[in-house]
Protein backbone atom coordinates (compact mmCIF):
# COMPACT_ATOMS: atom_id res chain seq x y z
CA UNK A 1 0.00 0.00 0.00
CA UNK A 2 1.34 3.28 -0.95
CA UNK A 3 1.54 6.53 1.39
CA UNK A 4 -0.54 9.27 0.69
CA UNK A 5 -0.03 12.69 1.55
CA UNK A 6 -1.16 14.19 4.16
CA UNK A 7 -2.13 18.38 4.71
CA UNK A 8 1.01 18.17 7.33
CA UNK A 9 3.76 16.17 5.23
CA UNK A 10 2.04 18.61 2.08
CA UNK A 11 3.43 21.38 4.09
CA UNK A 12 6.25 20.35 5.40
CA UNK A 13 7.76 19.68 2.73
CA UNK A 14 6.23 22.99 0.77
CA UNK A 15 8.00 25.23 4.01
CA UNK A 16 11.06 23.13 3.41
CA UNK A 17 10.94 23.73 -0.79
CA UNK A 18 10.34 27.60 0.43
CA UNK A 19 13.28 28.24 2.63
CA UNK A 20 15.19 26.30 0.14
CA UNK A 21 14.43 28.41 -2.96
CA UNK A 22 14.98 31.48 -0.42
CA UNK A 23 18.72 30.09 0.52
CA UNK A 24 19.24 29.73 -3.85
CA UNK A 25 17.53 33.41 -3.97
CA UNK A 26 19.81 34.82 -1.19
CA UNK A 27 22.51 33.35 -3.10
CA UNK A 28 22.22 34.23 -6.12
CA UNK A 29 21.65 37.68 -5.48
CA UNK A 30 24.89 37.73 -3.52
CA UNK A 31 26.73 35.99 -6.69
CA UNK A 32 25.34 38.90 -8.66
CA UNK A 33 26.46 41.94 -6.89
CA UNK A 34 30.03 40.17 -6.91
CA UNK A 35 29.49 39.91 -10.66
CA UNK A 36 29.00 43.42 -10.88
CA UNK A 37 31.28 44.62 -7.96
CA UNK A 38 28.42 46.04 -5.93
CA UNK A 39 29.60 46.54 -2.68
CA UNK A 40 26.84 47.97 -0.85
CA UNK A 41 22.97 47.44 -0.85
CA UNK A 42 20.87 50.37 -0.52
CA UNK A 43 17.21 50.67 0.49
CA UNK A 44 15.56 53.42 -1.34
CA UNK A 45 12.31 54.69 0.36
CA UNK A 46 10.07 56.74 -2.08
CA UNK A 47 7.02 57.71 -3.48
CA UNK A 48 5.50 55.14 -5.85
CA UNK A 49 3.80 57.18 -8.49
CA UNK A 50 7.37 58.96 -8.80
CA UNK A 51 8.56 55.98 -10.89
CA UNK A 52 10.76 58.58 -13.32
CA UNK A 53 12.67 60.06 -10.50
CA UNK A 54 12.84 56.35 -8.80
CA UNK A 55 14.04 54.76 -11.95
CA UNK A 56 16.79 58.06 -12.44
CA UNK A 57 18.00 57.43 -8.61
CA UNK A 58 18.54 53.60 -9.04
CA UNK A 59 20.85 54.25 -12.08
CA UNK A 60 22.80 56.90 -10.34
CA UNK A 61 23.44 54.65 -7.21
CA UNK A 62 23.82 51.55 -9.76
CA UNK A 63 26.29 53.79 -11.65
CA UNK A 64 28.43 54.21 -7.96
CA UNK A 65 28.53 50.45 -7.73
CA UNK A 66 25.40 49.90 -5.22
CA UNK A 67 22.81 47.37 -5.65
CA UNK A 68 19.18 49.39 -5.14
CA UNK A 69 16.31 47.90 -3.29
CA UNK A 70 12.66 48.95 -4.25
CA UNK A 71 10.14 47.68 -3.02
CA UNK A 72 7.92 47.22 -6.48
CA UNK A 73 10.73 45.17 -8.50
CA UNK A 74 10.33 42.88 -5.76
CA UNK A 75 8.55 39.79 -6.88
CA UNK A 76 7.95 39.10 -2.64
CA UNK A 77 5.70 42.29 -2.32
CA UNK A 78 2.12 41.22 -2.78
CA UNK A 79 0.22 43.65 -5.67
CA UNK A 80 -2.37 45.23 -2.91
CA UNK A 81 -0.82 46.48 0.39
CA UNK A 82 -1.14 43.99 3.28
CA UNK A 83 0.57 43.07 6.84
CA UNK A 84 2.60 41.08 4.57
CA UNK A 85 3.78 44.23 2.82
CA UNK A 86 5.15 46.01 5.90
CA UNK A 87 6.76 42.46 7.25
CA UNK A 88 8.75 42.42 3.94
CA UNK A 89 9.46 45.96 3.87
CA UNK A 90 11.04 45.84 7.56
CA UNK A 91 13.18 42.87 6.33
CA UNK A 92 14.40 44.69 3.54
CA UNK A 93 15.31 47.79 5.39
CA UNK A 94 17.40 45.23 7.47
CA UNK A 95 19.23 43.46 5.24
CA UNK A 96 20.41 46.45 3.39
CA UNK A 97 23.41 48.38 4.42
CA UNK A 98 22.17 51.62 4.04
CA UNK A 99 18.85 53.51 3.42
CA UNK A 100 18.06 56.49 1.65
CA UNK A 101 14.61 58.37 1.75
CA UNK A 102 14.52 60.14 -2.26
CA UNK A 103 12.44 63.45 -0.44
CA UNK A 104 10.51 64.95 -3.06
CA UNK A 105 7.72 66.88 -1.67
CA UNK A 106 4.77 63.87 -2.17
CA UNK A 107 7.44 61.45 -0.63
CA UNK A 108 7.77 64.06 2.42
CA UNK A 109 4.04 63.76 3.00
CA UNK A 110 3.17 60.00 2.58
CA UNK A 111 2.73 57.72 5.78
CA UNK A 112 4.47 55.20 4.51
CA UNK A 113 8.04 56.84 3.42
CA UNK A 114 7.72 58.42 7.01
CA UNK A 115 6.71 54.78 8.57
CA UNK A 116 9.83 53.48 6.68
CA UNK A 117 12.15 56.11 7.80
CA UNK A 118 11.41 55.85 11.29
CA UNK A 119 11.92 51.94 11.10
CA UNK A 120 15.61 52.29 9.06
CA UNK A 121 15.81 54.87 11.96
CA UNK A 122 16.25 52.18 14.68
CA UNK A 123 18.09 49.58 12.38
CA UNK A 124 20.50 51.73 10.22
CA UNK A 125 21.52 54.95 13.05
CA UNK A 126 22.31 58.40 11.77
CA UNK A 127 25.55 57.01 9.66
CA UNK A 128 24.10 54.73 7.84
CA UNK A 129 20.87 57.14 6.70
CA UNK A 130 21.08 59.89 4.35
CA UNK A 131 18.45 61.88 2.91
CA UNK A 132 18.34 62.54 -0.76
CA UNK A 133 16.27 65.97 -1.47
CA UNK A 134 14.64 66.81 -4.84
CA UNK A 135 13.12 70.15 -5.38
CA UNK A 136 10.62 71.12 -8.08
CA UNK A 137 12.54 73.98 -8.91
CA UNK A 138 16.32 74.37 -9.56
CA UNK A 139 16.86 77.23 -6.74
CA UNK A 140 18.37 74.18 -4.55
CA UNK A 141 16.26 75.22 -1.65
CA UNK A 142 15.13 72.38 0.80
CA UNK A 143 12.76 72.95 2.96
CA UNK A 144 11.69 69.57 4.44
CA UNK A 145 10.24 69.20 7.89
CA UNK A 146 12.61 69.58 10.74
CA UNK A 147 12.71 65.75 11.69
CA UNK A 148 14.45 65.47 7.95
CA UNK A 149 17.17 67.41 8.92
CA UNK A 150 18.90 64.83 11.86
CA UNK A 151 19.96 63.16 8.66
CA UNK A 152 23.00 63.83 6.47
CA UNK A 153 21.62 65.05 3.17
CA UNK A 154 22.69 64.40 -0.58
CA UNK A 155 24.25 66.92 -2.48
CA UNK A 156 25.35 67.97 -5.91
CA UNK A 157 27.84 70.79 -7.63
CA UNK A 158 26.89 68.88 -10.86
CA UNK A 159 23.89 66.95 -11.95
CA UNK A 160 25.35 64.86 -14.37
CA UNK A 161 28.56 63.90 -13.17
CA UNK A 162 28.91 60.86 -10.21
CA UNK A 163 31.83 61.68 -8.55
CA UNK A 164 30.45 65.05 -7.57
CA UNK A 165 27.84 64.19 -5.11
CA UNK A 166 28.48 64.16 -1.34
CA UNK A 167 26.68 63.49 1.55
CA UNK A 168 26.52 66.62 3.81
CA UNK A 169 26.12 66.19 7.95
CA UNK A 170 26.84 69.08 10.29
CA UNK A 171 29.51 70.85 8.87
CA UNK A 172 31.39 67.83 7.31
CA UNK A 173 31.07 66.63 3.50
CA UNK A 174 32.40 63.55 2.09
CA UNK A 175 31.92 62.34 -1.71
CA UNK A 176 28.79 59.83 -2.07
CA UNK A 177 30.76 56.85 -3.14
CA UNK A 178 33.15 56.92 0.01
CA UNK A 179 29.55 57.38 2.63
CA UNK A 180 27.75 54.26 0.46
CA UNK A 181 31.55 52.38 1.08
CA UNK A 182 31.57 52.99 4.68
């Protein structure tokens, strides 16, 4: 007589096949950022319906060797916003070495860039945190709310040029690339 399955064995062994596909995931993400020399992972926080200004900060970071996180090119975050959502988000903000909150004005006002910041707040500390401001207008005025400015903020002299961002923190300035290395 042959064994049939049973709803426990069933998941058993479907928990099992999930933490082993998460292992070759983990994996294989780590094999490609050696591939392509990433040395840092990055959450970005941000405002989803800013998908041009997303999609512009991943390549800059990309283009400074850092591997990006977002949260919808993750194939783990459910389509409609649940618990689950916020579980994975916390995880992410974790496992990533540093977090960055792209404040444009809509990104300064929704809950949950605000929810996320506070949670990298009590994983990441001040050093690992930077705020990266973008204006409407090109008079490089920033006037986020006063809890932004505890953080070290992103600057530029030039837009176009990577090596001439820094990351600016009461009265000291270091280049971009050598904060994200830290």
């Amino acid at each position: 007589m042959k064994n049939l399955l049973s709803k426990k064995l069933l998941s058993s062994v479907a928990s099992s096949l999930n933490e082993s596909v998460q292992l070759k995931n983990q994996a294989e993400k780590k094999r490609e950022r050696k591939k392509f020399s990433y040395e840092t992972s990055v959450f970005l926080s941000h405002k989803h319906d800013e998908k041009d200004i997303i999609q512009q900060a991943i390549v800059l970071l990309n283009k400074l060797g850092v591997d990006v996180y977002v949260d919808w090119l993750d194939s783990g975050i459910p389509a409609n916003t649940n618990e689950y959502t916020a579980t994975r988000i916390k995880e992410k903000i974790r496992e990533n070495e540093k977090f960055i909150l792209l404040a444009t004005e809509q990104a300064i006002r929704s809950r949950w860039c605000n929810w996320e910041l506070g949670y990298g707040d009590a994983f990441k500390y001040g050093e690992n945190i930077a705020i990266m401001p973008i204006t409407e207008k090109e008079d490089n005025i920033f006037s986020g709310s006063e809890y932004l400015k505890i953080y070290p903020i992103i600057t530029s002299e030039y837009t176009f040029v990577p090596g001439t961002y820094y990351v600016e923190h009461k009265g000291s300035r270091i280049p971009l690339q050598k904060w994200l290395q830290k």
